[in-house]
N, C-alpha and C. Protein backbone atom coordinates (compact mmCIF):
# COMPACT_ATOMS: atom_id res chain seq x y z
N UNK A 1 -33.96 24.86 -20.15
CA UNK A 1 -34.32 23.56 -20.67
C UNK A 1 -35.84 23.46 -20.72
N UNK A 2 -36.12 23.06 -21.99
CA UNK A 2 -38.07 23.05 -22.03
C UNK A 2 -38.12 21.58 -20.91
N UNK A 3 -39.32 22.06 -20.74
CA UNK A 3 -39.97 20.51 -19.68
C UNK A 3 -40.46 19.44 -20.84
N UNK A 4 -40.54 19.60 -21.69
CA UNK A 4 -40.34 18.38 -22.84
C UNK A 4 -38.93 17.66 -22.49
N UNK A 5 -38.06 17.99 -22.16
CA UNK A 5 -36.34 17.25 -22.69
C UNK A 5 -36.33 16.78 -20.72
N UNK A 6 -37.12 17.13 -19.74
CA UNK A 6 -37.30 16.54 -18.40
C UNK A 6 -37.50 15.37 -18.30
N UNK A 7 -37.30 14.82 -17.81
CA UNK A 7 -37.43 13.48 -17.12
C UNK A 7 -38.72 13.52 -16.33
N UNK A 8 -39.52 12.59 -16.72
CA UNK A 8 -40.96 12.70 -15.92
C UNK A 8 -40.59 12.08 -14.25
N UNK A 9 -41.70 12.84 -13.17
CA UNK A 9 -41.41 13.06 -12.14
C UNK A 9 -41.62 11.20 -11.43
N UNK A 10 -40.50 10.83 -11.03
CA UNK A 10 -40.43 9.33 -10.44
C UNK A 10 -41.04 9.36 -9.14
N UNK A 11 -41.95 8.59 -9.35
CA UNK A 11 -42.84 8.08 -8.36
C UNK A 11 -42.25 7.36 -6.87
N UNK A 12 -41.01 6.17 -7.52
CA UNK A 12 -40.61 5.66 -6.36
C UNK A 12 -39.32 5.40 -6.63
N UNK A 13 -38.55 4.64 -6.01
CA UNK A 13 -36.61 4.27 -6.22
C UNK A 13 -37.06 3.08 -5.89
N UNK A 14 -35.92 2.34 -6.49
CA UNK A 14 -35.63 0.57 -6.19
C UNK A 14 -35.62 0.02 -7.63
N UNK A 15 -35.32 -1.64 -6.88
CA UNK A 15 -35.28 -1.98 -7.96
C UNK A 15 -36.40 -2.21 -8.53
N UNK A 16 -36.45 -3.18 -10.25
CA UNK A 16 -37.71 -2.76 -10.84
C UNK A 16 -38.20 -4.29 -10.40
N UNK A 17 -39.60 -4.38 -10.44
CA UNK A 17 -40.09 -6.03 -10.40
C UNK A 17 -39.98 -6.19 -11.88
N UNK A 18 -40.04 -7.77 -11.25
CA UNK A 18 -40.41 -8.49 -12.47
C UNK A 18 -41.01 -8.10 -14.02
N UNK A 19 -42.31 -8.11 -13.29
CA UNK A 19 -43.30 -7.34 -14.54
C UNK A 19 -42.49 -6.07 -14.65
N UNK A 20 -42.43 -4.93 -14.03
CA UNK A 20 -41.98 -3.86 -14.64
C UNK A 20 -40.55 -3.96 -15.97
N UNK A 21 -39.80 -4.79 -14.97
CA UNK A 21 -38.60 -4.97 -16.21
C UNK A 21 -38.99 -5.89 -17.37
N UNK A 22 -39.55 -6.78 -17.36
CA UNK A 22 -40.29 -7.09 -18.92
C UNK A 22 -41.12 -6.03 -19.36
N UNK A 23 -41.89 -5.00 -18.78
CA UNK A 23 -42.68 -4.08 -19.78
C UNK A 23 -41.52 -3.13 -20.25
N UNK A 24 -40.75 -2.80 -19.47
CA UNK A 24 -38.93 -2.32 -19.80
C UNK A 24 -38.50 -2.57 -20.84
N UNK A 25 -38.28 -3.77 -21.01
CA UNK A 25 -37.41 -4.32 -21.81
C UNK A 25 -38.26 -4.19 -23.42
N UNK A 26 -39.71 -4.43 -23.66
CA UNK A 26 -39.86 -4.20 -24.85
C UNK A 26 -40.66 -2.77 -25.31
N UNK A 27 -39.98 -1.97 -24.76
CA UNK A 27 -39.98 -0.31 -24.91
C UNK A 27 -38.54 -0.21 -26.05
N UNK A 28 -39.12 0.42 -26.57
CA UNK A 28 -37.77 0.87 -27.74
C UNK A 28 -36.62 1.59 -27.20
N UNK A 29 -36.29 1.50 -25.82
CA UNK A 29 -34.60 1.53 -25.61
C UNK A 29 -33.33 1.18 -25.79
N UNK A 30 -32.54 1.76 -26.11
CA UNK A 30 -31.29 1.75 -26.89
C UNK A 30 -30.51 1.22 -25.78
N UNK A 31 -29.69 0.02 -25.94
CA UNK A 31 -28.79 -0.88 -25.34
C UNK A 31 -27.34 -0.31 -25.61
N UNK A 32 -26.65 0.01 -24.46
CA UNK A 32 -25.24 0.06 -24.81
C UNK A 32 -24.44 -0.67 -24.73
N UNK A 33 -23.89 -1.57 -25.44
CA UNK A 33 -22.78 -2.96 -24.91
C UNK A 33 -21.48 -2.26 -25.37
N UNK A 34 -20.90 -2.84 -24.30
CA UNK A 34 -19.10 -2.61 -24.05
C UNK A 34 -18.35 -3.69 -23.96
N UNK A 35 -17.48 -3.54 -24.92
CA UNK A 35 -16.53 -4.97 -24.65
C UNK A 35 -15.32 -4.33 -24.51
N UNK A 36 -14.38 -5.07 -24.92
CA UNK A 36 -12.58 -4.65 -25.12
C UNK A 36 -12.18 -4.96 -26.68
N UNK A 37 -11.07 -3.57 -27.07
CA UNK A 37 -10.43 -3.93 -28.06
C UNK A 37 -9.55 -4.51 -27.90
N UNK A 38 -8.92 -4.70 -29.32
CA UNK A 38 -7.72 -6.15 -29.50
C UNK A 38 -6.76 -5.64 -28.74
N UNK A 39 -6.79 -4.06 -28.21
CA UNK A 39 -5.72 -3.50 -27.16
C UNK A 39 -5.97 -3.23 -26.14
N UNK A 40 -7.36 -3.76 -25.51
CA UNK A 40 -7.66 -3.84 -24.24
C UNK A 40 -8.52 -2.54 -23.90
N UNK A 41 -8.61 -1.84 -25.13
CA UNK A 41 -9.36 -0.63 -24.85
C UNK A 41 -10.80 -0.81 -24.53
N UNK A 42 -11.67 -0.26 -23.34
CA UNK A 42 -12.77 0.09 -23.77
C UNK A 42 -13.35 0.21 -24.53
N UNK A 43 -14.92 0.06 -25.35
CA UNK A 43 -15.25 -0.05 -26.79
C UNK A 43 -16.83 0.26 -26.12
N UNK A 44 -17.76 1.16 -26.45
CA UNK A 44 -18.98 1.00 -26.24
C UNK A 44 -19.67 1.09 -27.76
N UNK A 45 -20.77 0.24 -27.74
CA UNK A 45 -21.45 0.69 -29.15
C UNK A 45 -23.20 0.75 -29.01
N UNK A 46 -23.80 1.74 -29.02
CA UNK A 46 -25.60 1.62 -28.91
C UNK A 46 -25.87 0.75 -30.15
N UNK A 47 -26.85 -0.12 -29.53
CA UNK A 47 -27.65 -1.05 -30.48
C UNK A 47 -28.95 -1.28 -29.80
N UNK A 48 -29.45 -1.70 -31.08
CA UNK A 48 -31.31 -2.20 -30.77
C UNK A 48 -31.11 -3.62 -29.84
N UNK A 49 -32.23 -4.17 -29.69
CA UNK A 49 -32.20 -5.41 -29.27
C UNK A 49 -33.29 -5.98 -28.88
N UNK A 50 -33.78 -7.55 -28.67
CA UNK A 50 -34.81 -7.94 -28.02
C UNK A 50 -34.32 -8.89 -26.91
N UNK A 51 -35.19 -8.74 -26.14
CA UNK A 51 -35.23 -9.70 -24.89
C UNK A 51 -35.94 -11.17 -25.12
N UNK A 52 -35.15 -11.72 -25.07
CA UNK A 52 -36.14 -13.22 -25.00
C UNK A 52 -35.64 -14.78 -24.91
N UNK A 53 -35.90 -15.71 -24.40
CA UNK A 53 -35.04 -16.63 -24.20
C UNK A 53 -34.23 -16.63 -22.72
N UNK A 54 -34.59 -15.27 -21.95
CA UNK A 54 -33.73 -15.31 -20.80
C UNK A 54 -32.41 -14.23 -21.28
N UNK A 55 -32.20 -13.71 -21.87
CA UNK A 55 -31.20 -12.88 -22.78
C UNK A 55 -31.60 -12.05 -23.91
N UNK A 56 -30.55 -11.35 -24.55
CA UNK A 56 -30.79 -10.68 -25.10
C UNK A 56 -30.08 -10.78 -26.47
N UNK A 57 -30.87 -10.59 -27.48
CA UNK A 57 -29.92 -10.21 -29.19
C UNK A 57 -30.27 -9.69 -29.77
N UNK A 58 -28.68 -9.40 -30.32
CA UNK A 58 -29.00 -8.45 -31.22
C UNK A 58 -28.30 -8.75 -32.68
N UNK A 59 -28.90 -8.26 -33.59
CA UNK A 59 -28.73 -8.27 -35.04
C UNK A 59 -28.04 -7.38 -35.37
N UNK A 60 -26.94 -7.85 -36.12
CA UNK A 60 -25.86 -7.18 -36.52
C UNK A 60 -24.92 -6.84 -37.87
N UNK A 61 -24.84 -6.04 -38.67
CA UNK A 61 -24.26 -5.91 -39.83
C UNK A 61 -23.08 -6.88 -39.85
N UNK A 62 -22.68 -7.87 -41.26
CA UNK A 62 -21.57 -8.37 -41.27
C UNK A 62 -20.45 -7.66 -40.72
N UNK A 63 -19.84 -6.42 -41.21
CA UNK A 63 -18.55 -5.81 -41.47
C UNK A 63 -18.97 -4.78 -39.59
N UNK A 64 -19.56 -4.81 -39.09
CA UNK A 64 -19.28 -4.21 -37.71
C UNK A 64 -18.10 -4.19 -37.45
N UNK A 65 -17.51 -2.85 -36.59
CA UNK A 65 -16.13 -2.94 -36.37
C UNK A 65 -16.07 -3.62 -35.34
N UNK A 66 -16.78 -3.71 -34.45
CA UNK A 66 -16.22 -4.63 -33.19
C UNK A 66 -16.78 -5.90 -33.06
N UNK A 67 -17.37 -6.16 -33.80
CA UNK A 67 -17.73 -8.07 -33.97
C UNK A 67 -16.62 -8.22 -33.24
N UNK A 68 -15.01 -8.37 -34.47
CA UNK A 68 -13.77 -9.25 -33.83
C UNK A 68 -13.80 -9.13 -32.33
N UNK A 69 -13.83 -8.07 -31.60
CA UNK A 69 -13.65 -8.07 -30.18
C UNK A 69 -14.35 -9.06 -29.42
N UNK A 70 -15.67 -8.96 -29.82
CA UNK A 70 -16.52 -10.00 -28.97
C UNK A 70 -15.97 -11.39 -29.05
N UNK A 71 -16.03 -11.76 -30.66
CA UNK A 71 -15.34 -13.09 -30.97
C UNK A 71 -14.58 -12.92 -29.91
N UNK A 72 -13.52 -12.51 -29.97
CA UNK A 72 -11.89 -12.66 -29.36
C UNK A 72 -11.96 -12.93 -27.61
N UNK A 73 -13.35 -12.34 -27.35
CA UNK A 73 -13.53 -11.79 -25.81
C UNK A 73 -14.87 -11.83 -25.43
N UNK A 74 -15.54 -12.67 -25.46
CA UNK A 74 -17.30 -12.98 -25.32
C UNK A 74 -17.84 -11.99 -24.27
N UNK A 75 -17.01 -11.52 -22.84
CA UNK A 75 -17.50 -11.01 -22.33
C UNK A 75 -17.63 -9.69 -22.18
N UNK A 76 -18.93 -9.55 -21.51
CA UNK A 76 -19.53 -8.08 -22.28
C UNK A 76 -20.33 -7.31 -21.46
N UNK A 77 -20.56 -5.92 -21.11
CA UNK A 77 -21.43 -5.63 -20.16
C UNK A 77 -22.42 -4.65 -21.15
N UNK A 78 -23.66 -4.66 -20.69
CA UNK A 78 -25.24 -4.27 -21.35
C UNK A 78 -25.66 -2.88 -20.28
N UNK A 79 -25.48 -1.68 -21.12
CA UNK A 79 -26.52 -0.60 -20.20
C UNK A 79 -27.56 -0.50 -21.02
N UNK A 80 -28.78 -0.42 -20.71
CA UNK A 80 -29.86 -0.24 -20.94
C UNK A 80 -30.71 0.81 -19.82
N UNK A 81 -30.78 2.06 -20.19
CA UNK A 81 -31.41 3.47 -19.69
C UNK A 81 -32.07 4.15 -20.44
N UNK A 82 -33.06 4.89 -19.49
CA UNK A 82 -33.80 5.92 -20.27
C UNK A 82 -33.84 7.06 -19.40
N UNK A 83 -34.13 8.73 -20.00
CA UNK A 83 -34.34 9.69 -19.19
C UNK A 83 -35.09 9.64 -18.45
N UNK A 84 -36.12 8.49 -18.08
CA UNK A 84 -36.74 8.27 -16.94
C UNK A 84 -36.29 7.96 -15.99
N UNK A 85 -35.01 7.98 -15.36
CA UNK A 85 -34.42 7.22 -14.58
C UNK A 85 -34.58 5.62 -13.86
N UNK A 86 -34.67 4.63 -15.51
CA UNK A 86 -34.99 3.62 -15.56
C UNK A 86 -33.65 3.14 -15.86
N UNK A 87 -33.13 1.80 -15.49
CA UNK A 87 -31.60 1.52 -15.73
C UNK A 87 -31.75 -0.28 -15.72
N UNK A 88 -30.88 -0.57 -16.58
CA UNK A 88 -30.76 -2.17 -16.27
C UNK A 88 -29.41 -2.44 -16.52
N UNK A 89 -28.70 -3.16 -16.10
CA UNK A 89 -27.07 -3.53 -15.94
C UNK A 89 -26.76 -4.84 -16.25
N UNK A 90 -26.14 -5.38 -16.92
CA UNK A 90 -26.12 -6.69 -17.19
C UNK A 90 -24.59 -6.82 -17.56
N UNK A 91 -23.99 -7.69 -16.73
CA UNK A 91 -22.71 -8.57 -17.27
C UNK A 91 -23.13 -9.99 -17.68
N UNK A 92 -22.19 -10.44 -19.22
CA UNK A 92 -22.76 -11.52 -19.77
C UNK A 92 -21.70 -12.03 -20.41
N UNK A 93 -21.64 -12.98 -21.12
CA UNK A 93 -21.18 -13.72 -22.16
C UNK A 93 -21.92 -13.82 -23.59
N UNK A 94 -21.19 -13.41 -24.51
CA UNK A 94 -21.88 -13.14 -25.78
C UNK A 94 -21.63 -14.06 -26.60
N UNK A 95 -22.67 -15.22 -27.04
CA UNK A 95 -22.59 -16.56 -27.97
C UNK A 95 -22.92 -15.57 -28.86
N UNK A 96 -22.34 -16.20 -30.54
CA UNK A 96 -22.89 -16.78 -32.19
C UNK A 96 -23.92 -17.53 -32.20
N UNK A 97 -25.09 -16.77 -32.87
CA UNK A 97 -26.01 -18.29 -32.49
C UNK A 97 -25.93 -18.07 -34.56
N UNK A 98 -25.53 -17.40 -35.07
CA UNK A 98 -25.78 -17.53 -36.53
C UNK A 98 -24.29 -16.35 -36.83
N UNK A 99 -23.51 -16.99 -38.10
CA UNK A 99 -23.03 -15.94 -38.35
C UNK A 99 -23.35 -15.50 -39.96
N UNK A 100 -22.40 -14.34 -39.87
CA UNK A 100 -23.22 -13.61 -41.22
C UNK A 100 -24.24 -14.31 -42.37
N UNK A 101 -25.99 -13.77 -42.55
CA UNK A 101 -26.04 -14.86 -43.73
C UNK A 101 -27.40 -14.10 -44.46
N UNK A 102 -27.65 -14.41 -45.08
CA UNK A 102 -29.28 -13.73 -45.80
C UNK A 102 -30.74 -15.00 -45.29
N UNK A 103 -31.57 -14.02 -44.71
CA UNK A 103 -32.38 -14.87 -44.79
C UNK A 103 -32.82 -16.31 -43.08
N UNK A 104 -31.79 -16.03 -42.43
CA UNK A 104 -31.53 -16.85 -41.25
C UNK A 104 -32.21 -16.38 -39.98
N UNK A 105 -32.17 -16.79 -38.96
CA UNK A 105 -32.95 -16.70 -37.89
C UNK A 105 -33.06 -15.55 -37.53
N UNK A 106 -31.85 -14.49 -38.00
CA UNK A 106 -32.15 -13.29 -37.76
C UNK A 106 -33.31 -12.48 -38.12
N UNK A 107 -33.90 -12.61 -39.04
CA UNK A 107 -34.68 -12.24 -39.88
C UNK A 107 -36.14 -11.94 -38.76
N UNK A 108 -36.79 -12.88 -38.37
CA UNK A 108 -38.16 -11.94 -37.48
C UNK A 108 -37.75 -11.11 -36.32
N UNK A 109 -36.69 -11.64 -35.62
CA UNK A 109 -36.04 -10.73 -34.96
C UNK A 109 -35.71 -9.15 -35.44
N UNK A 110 -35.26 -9.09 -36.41
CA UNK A 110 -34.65 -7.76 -36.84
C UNK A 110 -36.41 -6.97 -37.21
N UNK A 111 -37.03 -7.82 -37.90
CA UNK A 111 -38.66 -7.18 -38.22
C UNK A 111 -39.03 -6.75 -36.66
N UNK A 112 -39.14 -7.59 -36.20
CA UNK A 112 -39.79 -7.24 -34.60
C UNK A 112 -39.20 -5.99 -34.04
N UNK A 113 -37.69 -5.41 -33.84
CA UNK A 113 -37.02 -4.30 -33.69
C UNK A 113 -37.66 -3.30 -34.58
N UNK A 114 -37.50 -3.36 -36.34
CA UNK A 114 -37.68 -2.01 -36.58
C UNK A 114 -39.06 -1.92 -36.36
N UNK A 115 -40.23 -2.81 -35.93
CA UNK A 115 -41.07 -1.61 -35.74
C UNK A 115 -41.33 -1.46 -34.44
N UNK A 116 -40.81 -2.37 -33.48
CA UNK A 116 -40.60 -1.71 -32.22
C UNK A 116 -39.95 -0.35 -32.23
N UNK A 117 -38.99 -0.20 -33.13
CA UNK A 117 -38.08 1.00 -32.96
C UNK A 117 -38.74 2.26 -33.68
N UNK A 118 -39.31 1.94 -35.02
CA UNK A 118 -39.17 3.07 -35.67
C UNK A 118 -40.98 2.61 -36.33
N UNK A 119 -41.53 1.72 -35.72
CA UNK A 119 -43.22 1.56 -35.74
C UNK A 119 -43.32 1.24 -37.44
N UNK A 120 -44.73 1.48 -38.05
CA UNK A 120 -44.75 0.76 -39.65
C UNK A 120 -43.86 1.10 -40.35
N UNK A 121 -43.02 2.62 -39.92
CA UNK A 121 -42.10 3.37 -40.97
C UNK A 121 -40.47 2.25 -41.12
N UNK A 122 -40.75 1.73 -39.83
CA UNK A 122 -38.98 1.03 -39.64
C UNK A 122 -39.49 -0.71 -40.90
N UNK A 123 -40.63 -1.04 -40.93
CA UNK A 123 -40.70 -1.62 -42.60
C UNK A 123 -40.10 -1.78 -43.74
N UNK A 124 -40.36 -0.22 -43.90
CA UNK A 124 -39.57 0.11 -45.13
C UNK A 124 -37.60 0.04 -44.79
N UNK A 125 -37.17 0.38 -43.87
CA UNK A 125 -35.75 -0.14 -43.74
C UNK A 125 -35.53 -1.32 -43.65
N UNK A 126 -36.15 -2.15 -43.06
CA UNK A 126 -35.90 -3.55 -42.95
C UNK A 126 -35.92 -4.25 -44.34
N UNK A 127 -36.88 -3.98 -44.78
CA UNK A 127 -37.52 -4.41 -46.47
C UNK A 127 -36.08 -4.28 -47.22
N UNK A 128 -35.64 -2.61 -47.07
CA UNK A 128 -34.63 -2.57 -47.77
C UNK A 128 -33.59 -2.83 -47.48
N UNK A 129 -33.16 -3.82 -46.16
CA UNK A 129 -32.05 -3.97 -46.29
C UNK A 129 -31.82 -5.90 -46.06
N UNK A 130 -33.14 -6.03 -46.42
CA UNK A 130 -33.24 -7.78 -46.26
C UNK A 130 -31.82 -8.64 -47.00
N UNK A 131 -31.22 -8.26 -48.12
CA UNK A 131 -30.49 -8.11 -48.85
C UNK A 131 -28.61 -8.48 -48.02
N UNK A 132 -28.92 -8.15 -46.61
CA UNK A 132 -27.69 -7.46 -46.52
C UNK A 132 -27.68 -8.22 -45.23
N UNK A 133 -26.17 -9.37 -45.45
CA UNK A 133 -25.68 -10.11 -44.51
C UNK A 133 -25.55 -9.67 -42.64
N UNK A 134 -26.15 -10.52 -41.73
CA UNK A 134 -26.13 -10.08 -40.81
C UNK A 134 -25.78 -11.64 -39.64
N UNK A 135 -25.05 -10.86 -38.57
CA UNK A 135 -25.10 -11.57 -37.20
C UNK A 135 -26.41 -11.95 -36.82
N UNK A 136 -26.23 -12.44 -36.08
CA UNK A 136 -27.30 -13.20 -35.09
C UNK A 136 -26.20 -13.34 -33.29
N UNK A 137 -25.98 -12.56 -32.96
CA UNK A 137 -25.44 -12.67 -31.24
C UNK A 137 -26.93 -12.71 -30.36
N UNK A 138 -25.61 -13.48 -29.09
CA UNK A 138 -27.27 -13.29 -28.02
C UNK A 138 -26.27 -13.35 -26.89
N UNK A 139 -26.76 -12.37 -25.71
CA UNK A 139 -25.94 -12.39 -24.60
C UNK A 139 -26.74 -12.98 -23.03
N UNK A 140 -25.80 -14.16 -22.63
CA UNK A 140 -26.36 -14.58 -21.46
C UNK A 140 -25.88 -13.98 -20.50
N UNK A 141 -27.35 -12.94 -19.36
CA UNK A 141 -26.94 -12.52 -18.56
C UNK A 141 -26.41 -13.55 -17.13
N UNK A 142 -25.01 -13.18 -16.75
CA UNK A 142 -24.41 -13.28 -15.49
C UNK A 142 -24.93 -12.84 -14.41
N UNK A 143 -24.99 -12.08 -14.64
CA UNK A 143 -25.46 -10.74 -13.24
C UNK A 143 -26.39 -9.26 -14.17
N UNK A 144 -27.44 -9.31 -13.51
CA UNK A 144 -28.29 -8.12 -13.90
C UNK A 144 -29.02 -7.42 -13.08
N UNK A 145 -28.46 -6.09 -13.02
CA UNK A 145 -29.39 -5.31 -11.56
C UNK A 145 -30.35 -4.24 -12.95
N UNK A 146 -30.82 -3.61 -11.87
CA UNK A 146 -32.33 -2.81 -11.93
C UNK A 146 -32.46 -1.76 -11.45
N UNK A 147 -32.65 -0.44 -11.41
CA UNK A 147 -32.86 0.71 -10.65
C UNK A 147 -34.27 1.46 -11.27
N UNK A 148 -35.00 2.03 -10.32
CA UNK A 148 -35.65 2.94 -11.20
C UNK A 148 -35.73 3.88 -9.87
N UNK A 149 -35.86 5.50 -10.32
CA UNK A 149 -35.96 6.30 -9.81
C UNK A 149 -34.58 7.19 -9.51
N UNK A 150 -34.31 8.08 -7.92
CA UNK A 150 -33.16 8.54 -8.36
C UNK A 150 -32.02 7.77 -7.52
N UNK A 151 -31.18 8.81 -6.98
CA UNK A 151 -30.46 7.95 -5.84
C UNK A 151 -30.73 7.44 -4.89
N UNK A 152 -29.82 5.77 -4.87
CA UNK A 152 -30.20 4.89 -3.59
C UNK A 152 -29.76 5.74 -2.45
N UNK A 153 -30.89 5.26 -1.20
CA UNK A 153 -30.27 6.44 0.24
C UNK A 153 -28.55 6.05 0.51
N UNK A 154 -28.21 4.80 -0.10
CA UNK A 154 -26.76 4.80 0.55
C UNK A 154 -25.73 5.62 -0.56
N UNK A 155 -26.28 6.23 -1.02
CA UNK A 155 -25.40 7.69 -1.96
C UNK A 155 -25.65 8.76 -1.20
N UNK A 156 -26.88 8.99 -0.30
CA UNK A 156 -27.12 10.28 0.07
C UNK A 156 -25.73 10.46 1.23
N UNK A 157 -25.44 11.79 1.14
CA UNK A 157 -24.31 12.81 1.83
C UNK A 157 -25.30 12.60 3.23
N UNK A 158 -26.28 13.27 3.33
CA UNK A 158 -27.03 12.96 4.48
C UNK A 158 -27.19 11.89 5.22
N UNK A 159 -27.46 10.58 4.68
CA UNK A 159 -27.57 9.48 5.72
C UNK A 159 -26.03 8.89 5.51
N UNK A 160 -24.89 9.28 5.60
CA UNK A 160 -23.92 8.70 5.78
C UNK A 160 -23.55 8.73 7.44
């Protein structure tokens, strides 16, 4: 494995402060939310997202396959990680604050992502897809923990 694809060397374990998890949160990391299908299945899907308001949203294509789930089942759990061994956990409830539409609140939101995500180049996608009906969800966190670094000592084999 090249030391490029490594995980840079963690300084400390715990959870993150304050400040650290807001400088966290608007780093271009990929959010994984999990809900349930209409059969109770497990469902994970990576999405962009911003933090703000106390929560988090995200912008979403009309025709998504798992919209219905959320509808059906608001609640939802949020991983948010990086190969840094940076982690955030969130169980929530997932409101509509807009549904599908051109042009609606979603709109600086979704600008603010692509170039958080993909910098002046994510522009040109946004530009081109202004066009094209979207969600507006936002999830209020319940419960949200924090880790950074590696394992807590109460995992270690040793101090048991």
């Amino acid at each position: 494995m090249s030391t490029e694809a490594m995980p840079t060397q963690v300084t400390r374990q715990g959870q993150m402060s304050s400040e650290e998890l807001a400088a966290y949160l608007k780093r271009p990391v990929i959010c994984r939310l999990g809900c349930l299908t209409s059969e109770g299945r497990p469902y994970v899907v990576p999405l962009w997202f911003t933090y703000a308001d106390d929560g988090f949203y995200f912008v979403i294509r009309e025709r998504a396959d798992w919209v219905p789930y959320v509808l059906r089942d608001g609640r939802v759990s949020l991983c948010i990680d990086s190969e840094q061994l940076e982690r955030v956990l969130v169980q929530g409830t997932l409101e509509v604050v807009e549904e599908p539409n051109i042009g609606g609140r979603w709109v600086p939101i979704c600008r603010e992502m692509a170039l958080r995500y993909f910098g002046e180049g994510g522009m040109t996608y946004f530009e081109m897809s202004l066009n094209e009906p979207r969600w507006l969800l936002f999830v209020r966190p319940e419960q949200m923990s924090t880790w950074v670094g590696g394992w807590a000592k109460r995992y270690k084999h040793s101090d048991w």
